[in-house]
Each structure stands twice: as C-alpha cells, then as structure tokens.
C-alpha atoms as a PDB file:
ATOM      1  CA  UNK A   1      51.036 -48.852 -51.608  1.00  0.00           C
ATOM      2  CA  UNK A   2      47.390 -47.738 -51.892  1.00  0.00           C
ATOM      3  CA  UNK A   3      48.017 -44.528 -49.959  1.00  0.00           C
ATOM      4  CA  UNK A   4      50.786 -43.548 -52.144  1.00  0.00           C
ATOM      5  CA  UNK A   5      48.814 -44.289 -55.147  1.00  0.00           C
ATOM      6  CA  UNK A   6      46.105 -42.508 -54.077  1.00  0.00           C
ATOM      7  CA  UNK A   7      47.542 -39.890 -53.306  1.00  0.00           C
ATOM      8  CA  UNK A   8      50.205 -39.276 -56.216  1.00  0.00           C
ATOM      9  CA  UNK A   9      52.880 -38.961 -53.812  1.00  0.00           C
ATOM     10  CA  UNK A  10      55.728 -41.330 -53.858  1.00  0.00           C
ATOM     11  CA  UNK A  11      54.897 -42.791 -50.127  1.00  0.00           C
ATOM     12  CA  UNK A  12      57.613 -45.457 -50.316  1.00  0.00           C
ATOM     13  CA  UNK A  13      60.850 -43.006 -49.589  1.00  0.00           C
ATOM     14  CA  UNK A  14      59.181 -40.978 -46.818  1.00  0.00           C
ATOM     15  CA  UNK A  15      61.098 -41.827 -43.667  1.00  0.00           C
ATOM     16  CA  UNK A  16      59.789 -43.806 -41.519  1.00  0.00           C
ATOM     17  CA  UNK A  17      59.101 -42.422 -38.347  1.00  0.00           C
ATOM     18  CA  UNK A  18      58.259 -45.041 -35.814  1.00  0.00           C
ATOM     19  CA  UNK A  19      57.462 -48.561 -35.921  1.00  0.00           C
ATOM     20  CA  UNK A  20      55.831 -51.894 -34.401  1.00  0.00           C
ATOM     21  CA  UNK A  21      55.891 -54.808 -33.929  1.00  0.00           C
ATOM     22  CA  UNK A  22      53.356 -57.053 -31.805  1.00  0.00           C
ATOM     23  CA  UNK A  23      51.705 -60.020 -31.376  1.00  0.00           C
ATOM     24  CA  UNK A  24      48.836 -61.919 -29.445  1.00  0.00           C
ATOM     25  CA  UNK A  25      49.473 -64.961 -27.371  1.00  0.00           C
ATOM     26  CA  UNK A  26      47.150 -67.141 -25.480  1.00  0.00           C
ATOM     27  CA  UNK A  27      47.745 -67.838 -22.124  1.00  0.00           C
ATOM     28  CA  UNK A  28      46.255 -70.423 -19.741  1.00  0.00           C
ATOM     29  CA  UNK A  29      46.427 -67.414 -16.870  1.00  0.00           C
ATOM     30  CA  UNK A  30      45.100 -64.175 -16.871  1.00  0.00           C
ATOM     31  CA  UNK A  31      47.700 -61.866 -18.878  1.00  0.00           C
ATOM     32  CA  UNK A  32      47.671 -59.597 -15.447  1.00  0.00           C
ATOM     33  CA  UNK A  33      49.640 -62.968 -13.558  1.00  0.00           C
ATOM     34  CA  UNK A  34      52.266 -62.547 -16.396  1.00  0.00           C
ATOM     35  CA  UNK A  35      52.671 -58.856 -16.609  1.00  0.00           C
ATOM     36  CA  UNK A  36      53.428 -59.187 -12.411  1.00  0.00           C
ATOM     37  CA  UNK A  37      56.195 -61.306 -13.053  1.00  0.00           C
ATOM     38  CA  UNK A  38      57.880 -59.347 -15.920  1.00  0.00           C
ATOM     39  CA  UNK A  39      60.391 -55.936 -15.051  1.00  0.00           C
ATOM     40  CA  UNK A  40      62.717 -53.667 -16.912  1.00  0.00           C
ATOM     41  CA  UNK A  41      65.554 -54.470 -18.058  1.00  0.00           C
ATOM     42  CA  UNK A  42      68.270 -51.788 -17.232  1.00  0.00           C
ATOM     43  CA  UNK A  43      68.076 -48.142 -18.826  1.00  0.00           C
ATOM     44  CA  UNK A  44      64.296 -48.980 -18.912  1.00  0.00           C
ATOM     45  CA  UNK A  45      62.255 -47.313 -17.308  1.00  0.00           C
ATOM     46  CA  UNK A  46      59.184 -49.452 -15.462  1.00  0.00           C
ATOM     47  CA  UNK A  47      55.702 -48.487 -15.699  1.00  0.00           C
ATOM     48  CA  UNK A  48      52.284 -49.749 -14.894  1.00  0.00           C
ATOM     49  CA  UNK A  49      48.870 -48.545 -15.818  1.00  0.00           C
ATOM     50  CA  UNK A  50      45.730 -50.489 -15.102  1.00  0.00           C
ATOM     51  CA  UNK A  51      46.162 -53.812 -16.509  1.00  0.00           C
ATOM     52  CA  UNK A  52      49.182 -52.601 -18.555  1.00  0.00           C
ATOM     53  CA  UNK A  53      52.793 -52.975 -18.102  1.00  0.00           C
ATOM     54  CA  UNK A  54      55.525 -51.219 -20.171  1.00  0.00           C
ATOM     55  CA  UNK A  55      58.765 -50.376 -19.924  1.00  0.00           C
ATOM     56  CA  UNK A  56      60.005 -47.061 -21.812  1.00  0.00           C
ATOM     57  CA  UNK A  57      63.956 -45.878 -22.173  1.00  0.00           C
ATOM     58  CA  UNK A  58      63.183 -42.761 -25.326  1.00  0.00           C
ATOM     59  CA  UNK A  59      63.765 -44.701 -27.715  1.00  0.00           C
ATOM     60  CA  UNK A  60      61.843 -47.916 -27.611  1.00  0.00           C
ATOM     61  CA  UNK A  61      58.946 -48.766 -25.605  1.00  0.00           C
ATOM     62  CA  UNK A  62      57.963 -52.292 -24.492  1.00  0.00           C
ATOM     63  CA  UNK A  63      54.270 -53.006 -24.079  1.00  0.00           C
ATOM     64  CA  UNK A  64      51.992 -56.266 -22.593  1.00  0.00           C
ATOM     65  CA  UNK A  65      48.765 -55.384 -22.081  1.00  0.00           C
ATOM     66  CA  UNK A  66      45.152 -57.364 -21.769  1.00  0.00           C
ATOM     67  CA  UNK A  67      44.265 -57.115 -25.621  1.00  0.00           C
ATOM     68  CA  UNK A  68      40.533 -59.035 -24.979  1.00  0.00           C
ATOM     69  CA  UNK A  69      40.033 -56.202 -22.517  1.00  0.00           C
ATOM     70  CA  UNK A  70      41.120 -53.744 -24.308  1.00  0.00           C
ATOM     71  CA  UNK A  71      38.850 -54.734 -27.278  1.00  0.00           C
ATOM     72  CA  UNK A  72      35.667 -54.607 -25.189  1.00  0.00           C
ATOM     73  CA  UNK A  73      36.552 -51.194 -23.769  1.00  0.00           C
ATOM     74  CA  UNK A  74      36.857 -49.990 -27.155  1.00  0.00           C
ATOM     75  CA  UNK A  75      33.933 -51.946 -28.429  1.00  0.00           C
ATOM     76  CA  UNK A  76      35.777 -53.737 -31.196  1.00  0.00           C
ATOM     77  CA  UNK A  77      35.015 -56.945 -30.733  1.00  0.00           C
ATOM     78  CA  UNK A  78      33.621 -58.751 -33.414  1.00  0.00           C
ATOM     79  CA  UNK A  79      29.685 -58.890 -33.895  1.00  0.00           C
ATOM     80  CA  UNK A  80      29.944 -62.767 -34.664  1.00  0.00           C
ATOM     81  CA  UNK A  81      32.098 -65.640 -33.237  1.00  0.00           C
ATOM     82  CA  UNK A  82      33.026 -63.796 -30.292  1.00  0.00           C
ATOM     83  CA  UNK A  83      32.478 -67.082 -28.572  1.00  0.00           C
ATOM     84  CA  UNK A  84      35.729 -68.239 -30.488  1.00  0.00           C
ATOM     85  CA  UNK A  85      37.708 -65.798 -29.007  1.00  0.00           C
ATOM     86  CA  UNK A  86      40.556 -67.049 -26.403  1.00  0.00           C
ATOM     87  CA  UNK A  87      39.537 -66.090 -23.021  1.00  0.00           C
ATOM     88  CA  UNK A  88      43.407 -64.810 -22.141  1.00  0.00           C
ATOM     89  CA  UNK A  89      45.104 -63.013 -24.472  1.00  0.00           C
ATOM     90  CA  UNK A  90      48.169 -61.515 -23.487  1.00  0.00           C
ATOM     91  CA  UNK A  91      49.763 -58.728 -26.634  1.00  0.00           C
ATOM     92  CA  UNK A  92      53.624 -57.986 -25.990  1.00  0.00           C
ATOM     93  CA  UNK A  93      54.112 -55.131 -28.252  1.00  0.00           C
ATOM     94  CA  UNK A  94      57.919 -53.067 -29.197  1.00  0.00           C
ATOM     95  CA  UNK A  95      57.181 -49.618 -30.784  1.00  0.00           C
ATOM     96  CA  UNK A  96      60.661 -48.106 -32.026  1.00  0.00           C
ATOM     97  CA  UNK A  97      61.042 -44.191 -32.512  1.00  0.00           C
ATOM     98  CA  UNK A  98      62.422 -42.808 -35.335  1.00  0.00           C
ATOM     99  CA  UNK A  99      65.915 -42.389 -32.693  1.00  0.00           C
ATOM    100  CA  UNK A 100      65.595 -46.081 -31.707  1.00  0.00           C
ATOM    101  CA  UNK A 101      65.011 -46.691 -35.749  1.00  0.00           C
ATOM    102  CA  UNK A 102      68.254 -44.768 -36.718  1.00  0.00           C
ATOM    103  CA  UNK A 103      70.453 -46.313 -34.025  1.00  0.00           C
ATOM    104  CA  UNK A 104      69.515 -49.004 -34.748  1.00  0.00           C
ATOM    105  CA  UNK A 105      70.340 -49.574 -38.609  1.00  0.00           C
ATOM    106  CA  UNK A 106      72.983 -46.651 -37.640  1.00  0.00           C
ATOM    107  CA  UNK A 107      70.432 -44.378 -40.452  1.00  0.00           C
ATOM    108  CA  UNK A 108      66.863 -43.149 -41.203  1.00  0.00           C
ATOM    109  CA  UNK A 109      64.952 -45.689 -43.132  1.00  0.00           C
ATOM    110  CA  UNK A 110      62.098 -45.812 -45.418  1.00  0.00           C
ATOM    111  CA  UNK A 111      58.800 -47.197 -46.181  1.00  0.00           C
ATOM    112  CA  UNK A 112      59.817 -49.251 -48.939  1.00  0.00           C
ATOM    113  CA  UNK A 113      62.703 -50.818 -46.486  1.00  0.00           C
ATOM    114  CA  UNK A 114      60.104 -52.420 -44.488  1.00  0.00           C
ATOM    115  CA  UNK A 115      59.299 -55.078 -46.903  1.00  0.00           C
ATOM    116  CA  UNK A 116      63.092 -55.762 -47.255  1.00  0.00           C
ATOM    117  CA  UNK A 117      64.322 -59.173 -45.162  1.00  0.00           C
ATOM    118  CA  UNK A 118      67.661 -57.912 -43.838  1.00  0.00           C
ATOM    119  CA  UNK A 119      65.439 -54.778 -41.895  1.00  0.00           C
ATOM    120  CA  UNK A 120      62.237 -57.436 -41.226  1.00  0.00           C
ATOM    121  CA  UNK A 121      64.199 -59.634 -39.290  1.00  0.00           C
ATOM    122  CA  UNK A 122      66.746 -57.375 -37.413  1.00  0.00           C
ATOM    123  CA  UNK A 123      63.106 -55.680 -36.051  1.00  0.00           C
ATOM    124  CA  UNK A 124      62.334 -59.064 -35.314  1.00  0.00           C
ATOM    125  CA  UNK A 125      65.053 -60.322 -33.517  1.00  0.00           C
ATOM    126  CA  UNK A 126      65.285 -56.571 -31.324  1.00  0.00           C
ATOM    127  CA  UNK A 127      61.702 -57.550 -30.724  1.00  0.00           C
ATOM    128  CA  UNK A 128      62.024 -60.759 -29.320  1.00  0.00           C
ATOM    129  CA  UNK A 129      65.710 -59.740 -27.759  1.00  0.00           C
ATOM    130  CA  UNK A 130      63.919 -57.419 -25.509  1.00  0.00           C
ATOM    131  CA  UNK A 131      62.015 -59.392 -24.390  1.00  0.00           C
ATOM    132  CA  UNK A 132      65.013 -62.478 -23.524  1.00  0.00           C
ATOM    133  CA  UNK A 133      66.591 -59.166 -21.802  1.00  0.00           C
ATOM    134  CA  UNK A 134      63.976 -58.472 -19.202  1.00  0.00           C
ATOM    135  CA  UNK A 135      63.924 -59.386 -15.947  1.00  0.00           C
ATOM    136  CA  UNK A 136      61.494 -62.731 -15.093  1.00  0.00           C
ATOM    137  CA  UNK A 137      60.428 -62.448 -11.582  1.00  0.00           C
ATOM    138  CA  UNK A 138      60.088 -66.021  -9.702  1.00  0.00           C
ATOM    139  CA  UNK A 139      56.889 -67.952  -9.507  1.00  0.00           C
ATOM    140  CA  UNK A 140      57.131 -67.249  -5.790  1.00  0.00           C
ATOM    141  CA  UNK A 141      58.778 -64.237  -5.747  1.00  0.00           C
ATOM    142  CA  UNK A 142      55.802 -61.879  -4.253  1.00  0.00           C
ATOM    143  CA  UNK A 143      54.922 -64.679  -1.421  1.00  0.00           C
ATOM    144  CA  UNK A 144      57.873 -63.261   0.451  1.00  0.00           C
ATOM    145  CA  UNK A 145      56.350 -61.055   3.130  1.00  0.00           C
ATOM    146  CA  UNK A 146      58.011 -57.750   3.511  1.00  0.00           C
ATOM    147  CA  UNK A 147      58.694 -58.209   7.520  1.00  0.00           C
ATOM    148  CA  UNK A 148      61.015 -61.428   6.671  1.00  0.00           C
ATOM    149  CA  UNK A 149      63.924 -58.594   6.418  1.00  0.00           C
ATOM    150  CA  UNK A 150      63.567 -58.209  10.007  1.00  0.00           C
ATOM    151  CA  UNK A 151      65.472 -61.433  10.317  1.00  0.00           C
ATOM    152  CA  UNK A 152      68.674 -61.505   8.588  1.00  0.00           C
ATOM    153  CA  UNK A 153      68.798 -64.936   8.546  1.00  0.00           C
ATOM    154  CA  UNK A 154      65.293 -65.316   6.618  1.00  0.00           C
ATOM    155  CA  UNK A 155      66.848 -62.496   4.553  1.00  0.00           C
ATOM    156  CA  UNK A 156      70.054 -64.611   3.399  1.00  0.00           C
ATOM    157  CA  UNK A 157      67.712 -67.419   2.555  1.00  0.00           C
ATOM    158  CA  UNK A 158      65.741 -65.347   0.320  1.00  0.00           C
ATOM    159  CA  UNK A 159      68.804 -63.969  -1.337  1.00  0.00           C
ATOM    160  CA  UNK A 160      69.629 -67.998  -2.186  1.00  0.00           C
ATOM    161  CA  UNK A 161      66.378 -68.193  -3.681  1.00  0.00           C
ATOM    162  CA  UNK A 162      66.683 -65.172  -5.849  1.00  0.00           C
ATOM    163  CA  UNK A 163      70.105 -65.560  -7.394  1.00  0.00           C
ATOM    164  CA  UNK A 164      69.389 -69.237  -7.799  1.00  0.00           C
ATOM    165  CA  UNK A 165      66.227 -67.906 -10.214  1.00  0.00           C
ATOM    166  CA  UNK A 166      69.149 -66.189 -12.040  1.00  0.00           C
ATOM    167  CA  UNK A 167      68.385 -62.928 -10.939  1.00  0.00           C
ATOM    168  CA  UNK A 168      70.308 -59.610 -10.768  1.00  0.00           C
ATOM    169  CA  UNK A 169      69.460 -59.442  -6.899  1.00  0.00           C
ATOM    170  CA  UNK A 170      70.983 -56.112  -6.362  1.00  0.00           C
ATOM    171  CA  UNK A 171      68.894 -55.006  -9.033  1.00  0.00           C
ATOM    172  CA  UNK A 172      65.726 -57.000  -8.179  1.00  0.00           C
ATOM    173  CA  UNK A 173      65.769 -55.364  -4.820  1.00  0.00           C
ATOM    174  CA  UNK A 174      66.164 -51.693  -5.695  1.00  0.00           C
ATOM    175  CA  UNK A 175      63.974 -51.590  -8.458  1.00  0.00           C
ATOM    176  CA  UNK A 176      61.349 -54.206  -8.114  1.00  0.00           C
ATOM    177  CA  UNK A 177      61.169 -54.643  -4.234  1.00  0.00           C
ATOM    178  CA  UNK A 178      61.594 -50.949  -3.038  1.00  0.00           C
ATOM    179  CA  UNK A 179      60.306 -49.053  -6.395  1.00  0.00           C
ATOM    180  CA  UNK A 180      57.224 -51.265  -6.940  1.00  0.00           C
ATOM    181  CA  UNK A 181      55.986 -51.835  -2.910  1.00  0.00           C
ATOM    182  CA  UNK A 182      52.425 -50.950  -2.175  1.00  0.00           C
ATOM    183  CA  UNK A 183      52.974 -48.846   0.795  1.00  0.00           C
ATOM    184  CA  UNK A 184      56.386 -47.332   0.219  1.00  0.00           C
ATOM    185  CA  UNK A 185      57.882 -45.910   3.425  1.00  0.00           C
ATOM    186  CA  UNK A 186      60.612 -42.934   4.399  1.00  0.00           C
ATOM    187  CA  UNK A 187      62.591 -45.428   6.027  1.00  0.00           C
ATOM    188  CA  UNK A 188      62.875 -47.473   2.760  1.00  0.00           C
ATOM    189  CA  UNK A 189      65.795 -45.845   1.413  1.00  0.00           C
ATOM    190  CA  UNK A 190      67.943 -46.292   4.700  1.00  0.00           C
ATOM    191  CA  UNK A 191      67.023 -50.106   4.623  1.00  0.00           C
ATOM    192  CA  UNK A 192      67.987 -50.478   0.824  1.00  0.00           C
ATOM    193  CA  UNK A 193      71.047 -49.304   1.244  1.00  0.00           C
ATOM    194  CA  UNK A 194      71.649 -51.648   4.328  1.00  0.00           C
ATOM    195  CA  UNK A 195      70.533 -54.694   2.280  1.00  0.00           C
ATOM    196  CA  UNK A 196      72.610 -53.479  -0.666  1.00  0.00           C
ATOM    197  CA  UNK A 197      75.884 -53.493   1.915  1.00  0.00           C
ATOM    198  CA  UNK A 198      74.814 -56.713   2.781  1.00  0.00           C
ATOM    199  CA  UNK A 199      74.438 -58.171  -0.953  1.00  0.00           C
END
C-alpha cells in the first residue's frame, strides 16, 4: 500500500472502518424510471433525495443514484471523449459501517483482509443480496389512480395484480402507497388500516 509506505505506518492492520462496493450500469431508461420502481426492503428505512434513492437501516446503506448527473454537477467529467459516455447510467452502490462490517464477519476486519477472496466475495454476494431483497414495484404499478379505493371492487382487482407481481401487498401498501403519496392526507391512516383489515 502506497499510503502505508509513505507514511511508515503499517496501514494494512488498521481496522477497517466502512466499506463499498458499487458499480455503473447502463440503462436504456433514464436511471430516475428505475429508482421509482425500487423500495426498501424491511428494517430499511426509504429515502429519496433529488434524483437519488437509498435505503438506510444503521448499518448498511443502499444507494442508486444518476452517476452522469452527478459527474456534471461536480464537473468531473472527462475533458475528452465525453461523447463516448453512455447517456443513462444508473450506479447502485452498498456502503457497510464498521457495525454492518463486524456483524457481518461476526469481527472487526482489516485492510489487508480486503484483498483476501473469502471477505471479497461475501461483500459481494451481501451486495448483490440486497439488492435480490428489495422490493420491485410493477411496471404499472403507479398508473393506479388513488380514487380507485373508492370502489372496493376496483380495489380487490388491484390487490390480484399486486400479489400476482409477487409482492408483499400489506407491505407495498403501508410503506410505498401511503408513506411515498404526493399529497398525503389526515384521513390516510384511518383508510390504511381499513385496507389492511381488508388484505
């Protein structure tokens, strides 16, 4: 390690106190049409910042985010070929804490442990776990206008449609439905727990 060498100081023990993993993939779509379609999965908690989605539960945090856009607004893009870059790239990222890092391996680890297979791949395979583990939203899951719940037939039919997508639909509607509506209302809660009865 050049730092360590550098340095004098024997880098490769210290403990190593976060970590991540990430990588870019090119979509046909804008990355914001995927990150709509992607939630929490439970003991996650959801959030959304402009053009970013991650989900957070203290000791790992899952992030997708526009990387092109985030390039340009920190003016790193490269001087030449920027013509060569894909037009939609969509960067899923897993950052573990030094907690997520010790439950993990069930210990602290060190620098040097990174380069070791056994750790490399079970970072890996959390990585792309988490992802397997979140909820997938339906191609048409947010054409469903709000006022079909008026009906409780229309509602029932919708209900089909979700579970058939292999969703948790008692979880889909509290947290994705309710939590993430535009114009959330008093009256929500009352109604969630109606459709919950009925679920």
């Amino acid at each position: 390690m050049r730092l360590s060498k550098n340095l004098g100081v024997p880098m490769y023990k210290a403990v190593v106190e976060s970590a991540e993993f990430a990588h870019n993939f090119s979509m046909t779509e804008p990355p914001i049409m995927y990150m709509q379609k992607l939630d929490a999965m439970k003991a996650f908690r959801p959030n959304g910042w402009s053009g970013t989605k991650y989900m957070d539960n203290g000791e790992v945090r899952c992030k997708f985010y526009d990387k092109i856009q985030e390039t340009k607004k920190k003016r790193e893009l490269p001087k030449y070929g920027r013509e060569n870059l894909p037009k939609n790239l969509l960067r899923y990222e897993v950052t573990f804490s030094t907690k997520g890092l010790s439950r993990l391996f069930g210990r602290d680890i060190v620098a040097e442990e990174l380069w070791s297979k056994q750790v490399f791949w079970t970072l890996v395979a959390e990585w792309f776990g988490y992802y397997e583990d979140m909820v997938k939203l339906p191609n048409d899951c947010w054409d469903a206008d709000y006022r079909i719940f008026e009906s409780a037939k229309d509602f029932a039919k919708w209900c089909i449609c979700i579970a058939n997508a292999d969703q948790n639909l008692s979880y889909y509607v509290k947290h994705v439905l309710f939590k993430l509506r535009t114009n959330p209302q008093p009256a929500d809660r009352v109604l969630r727990r109606q459709i919950q009865k009925k679920i």
